[in-house]
Every structure is written in C-alpha cells, then in structure tokens.
N, C-alpha and C. Protein backbone atom coordinates (compact mmCIF):
# COMPACT_ATOMS: atom_id res chain seq x y z
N UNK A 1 0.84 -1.20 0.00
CA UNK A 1 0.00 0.00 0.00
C UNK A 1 0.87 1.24 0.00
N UNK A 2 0.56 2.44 -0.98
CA UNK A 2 0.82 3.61 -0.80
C UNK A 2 0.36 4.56 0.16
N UNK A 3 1.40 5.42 1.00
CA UNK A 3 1.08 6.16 2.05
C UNK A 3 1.67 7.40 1.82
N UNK A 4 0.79 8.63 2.38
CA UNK A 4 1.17 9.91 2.02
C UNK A 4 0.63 10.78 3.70
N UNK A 5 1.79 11.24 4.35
CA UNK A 5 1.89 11.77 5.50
C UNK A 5 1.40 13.31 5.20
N UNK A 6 0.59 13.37 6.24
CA UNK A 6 -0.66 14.84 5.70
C UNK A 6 -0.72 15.83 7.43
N UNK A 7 -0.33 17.11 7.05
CA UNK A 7 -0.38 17.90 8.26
C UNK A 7 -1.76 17.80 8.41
N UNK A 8 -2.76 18.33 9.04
CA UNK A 8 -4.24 18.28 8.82
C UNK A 8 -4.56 19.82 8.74
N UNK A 9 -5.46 20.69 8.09
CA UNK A 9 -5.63 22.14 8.48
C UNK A 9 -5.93 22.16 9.90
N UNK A 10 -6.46 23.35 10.63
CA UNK A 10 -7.04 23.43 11.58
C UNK A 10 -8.33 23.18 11.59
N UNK A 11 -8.49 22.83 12.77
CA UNK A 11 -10.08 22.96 13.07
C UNK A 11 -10.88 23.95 12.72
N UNK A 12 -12.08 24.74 12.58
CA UNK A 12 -12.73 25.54 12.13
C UNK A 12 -13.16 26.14 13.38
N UNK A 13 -12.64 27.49 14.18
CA UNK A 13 -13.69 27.71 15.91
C UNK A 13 -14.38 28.50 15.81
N UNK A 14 -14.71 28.78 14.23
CA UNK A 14 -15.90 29.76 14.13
C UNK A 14 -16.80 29.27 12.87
N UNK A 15 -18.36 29.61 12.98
CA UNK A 15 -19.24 29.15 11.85
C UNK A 15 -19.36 30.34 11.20
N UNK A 16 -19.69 30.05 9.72
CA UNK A 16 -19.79 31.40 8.85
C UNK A 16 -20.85 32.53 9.18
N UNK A 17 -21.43 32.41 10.53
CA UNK A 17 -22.17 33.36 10.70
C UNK A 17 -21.96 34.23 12.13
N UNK A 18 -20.79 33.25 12.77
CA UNK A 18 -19.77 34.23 13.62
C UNK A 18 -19.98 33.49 14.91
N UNK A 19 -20.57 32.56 14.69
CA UNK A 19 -20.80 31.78 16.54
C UNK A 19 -19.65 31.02 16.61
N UNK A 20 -18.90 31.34 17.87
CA UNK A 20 -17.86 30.51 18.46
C UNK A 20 -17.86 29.17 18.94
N UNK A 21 -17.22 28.30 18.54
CA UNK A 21 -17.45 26.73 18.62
C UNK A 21 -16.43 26.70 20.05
N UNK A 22 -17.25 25.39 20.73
CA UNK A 22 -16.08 25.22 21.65
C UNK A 22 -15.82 24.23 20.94
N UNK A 23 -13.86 23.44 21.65
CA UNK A 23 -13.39 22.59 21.23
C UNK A 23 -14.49 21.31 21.03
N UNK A 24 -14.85 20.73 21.71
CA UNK A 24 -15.21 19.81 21.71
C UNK A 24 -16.43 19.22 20.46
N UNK A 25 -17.03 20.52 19.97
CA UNK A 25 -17.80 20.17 18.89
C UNK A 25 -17.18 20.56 17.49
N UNK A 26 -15.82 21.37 17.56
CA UNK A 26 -15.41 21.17 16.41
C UNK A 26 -14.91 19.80 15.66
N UNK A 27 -15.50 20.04 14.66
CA UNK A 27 -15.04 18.87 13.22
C UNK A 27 -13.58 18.98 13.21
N UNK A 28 -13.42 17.87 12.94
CA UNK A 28 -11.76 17.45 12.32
C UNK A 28 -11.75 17.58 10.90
N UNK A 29 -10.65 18.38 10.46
CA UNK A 29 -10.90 18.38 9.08
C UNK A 29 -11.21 17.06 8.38
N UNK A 30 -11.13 17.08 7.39
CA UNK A 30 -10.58 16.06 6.23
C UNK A 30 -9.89 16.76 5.12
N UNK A 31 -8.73 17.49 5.46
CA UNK A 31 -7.84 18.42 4.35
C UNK A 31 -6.83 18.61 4.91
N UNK A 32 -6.01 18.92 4.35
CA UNK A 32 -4.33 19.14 5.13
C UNK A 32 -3.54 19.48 3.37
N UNK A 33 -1.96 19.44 4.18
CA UNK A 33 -1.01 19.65 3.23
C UNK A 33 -0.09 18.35 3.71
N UNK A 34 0.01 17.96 2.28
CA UNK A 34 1.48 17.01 1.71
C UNK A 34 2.54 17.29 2.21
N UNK A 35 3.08 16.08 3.70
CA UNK A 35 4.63 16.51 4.15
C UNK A 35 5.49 15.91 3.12
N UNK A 36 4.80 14.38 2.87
CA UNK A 36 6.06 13.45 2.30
C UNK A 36 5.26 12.49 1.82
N UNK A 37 5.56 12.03 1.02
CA UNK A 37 4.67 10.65 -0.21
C UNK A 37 5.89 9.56 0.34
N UNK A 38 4.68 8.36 0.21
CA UNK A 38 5.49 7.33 0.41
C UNK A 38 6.57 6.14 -0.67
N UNK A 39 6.72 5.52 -0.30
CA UNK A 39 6.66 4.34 -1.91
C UNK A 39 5.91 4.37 -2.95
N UNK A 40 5.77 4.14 -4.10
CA UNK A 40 4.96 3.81 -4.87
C UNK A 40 4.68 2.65 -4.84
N UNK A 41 2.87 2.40 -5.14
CA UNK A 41 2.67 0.71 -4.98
C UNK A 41 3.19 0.32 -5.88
N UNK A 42 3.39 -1.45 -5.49
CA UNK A 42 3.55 -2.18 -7.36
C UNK A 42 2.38 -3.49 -7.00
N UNK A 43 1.51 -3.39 -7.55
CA UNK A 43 0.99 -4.63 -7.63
C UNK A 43 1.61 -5.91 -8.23
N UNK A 44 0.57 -7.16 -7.90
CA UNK A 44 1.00 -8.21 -8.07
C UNK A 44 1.40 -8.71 -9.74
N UNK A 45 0.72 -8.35 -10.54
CA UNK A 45 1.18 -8.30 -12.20
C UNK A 45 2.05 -6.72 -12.66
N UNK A 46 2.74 -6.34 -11.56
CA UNK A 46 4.06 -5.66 -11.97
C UNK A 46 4.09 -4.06 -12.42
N UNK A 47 2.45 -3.85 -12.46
CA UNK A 47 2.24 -2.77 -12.90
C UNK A 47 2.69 -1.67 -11.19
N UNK A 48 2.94 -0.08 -11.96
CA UNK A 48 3.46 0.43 -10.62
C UNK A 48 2.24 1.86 -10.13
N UNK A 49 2.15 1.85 -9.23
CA UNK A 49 1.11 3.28 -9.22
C UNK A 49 2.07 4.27 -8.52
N UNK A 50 2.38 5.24 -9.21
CA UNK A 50 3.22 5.98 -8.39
C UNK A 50 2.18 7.40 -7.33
N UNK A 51 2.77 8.19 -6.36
CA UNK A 51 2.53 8.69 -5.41
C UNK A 51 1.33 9.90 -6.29
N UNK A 52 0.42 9.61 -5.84
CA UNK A 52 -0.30 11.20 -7.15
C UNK A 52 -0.24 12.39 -6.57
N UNK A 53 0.16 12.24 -5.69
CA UNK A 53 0.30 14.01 -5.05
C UNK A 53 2.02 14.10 -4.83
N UNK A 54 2.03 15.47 -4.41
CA UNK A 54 3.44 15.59 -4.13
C UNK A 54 3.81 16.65 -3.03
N UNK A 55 5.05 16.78 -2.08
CA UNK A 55 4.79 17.64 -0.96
C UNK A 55 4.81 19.05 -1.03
N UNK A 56 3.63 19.30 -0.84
CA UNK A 56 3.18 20.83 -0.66
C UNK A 56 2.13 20.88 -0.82
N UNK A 57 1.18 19.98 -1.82
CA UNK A 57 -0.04 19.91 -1.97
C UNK A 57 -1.15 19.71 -1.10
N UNK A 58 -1.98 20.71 -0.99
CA UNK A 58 -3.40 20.82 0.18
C UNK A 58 -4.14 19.88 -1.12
N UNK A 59 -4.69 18.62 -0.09
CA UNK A 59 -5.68 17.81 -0.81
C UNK A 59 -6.23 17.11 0.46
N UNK A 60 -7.61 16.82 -0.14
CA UNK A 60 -8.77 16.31 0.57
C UNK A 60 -9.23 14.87 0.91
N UNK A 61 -9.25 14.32 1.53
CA UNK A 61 -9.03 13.14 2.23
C UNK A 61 -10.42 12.36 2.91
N UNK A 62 -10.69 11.08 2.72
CA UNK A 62 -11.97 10.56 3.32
C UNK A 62 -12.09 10.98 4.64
N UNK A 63 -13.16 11.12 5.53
CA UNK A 63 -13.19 11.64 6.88
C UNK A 63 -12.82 10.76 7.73
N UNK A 64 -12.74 9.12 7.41
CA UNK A 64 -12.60 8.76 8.30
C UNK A 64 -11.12 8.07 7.90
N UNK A 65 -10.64 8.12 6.53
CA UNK A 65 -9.61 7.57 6.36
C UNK A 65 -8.10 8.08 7.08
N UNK A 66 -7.67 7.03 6.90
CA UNK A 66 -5.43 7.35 7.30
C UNK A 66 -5.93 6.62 9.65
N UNK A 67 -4.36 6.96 9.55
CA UNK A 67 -4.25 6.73 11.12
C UNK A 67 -3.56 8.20 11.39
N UNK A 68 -4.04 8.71 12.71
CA UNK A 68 -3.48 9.93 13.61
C UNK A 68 -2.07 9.26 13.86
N UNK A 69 -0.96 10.07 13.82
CA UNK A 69 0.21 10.24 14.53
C UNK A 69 0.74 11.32 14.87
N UNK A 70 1.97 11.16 15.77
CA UNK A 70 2.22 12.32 16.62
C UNK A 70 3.39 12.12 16.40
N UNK A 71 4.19 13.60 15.75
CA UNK A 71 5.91 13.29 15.77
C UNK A 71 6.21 15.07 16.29
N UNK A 72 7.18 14.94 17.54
CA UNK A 72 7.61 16.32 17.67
C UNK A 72 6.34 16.81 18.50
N UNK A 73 5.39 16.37 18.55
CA UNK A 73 4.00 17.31 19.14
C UNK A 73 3.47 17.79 18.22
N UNK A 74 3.42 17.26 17.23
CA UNK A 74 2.62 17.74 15.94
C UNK A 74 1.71 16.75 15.57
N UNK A 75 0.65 16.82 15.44
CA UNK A 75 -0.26 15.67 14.39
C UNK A 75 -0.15 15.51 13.39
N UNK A 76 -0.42 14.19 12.67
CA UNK A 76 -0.15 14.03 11.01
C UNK A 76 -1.20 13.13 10.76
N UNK A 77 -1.72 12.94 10.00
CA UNK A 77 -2.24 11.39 9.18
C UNK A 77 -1.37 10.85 8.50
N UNK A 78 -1.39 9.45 8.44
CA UNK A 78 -1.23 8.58 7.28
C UNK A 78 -2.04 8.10 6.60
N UNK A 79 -1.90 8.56 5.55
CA UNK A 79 -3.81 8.45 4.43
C UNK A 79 -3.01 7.39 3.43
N UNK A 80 -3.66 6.22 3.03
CA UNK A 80 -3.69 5.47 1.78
C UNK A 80 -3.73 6.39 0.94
N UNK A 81 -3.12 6.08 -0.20
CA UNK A 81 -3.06 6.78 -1.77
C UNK A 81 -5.02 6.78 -2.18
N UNK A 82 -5.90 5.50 -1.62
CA UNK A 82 -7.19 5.17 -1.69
C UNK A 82 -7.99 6.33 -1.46
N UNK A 83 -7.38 6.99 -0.24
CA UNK A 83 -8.37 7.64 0.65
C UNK A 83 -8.64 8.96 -0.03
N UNK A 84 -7.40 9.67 -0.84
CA UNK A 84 -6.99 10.72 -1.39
C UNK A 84 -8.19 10.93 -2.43
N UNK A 85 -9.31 12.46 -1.85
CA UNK A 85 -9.90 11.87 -2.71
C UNK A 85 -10.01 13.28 -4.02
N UNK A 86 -8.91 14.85 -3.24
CA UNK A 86 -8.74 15.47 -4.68
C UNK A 86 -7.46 16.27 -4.00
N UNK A 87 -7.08 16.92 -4.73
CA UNK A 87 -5.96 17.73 -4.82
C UNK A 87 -6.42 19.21 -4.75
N UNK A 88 -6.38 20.32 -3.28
CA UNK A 88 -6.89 21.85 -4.14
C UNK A 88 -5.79 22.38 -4.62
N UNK A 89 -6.73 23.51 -5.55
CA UNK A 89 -5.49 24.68 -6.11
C UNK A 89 -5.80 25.83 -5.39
C-alpha cells in the first residue's frame, strides 16, 4: 500500500455566521497539506502506481480515512493513496 503523511488544516472555531465553537464540537478536518509521499505501490502483475500528489499539496481526504500520529507534538495522518480523494489549487 501507498502512504502519504498529511499535516491536517485546523479545526474551524468559528461558523460562517460568527458563533464561536467550543473545542469539543469542532469537526476534524478532512484536508491538510502534503509533508512526504510514500513508496509507490507495485501490484502483483508488476504494474506500478506511483505517489499522485506531491509535498506541498493541500488535498482532501476521506473523513474517516489514514491513522493519527504524533511526531515532535505535531499531528499528522497517514492516508492510503485510496483515501486521497482530490488535490486543491
């Protein structure tokens, strides 16, 4: 499996009409920026999928996909290449 390590944006602590969220009911994104792409897959008949994003890229991610990690005191995901589901500009 292909893996691509993702800062996450922030949380959102305000709604577009100006009410202050406490922590606890803010959403977790599903968006971040591209630290580092992993391997490229190769499947079993040899064909290769290489990394489709690359680091710097803010792209959008299933909500529930990747695993949380913590390096330095920072959060990251590890999202499957699967989960990836666009790239913004």
């Amino acid at each position: 499996m292909g893996y691509v390590l993702v800062r996450p944006s922030e949380a959102e602590s305000k709604t577009a009409s100006g009410i202050i969220l406490p922590e606890s009911a803010q959403e977790k994104p599903a968006q971040g920026t591209v630290i580092a792409c992993g391997d490229d897959m190769v499947f079993e008949n040899g064909k290769v999928l290489k990394c489709p994003v690359a680091a710097g890229d803010k792209v959008v991610y299933k909500k529930w996909g990747g695993d949380e990690i913590k390096i330095g005191g920072v959060e990251y995901k590890l999202v499957k290449f699967d989960d990836l589901m666009a790239i913004l500009t």
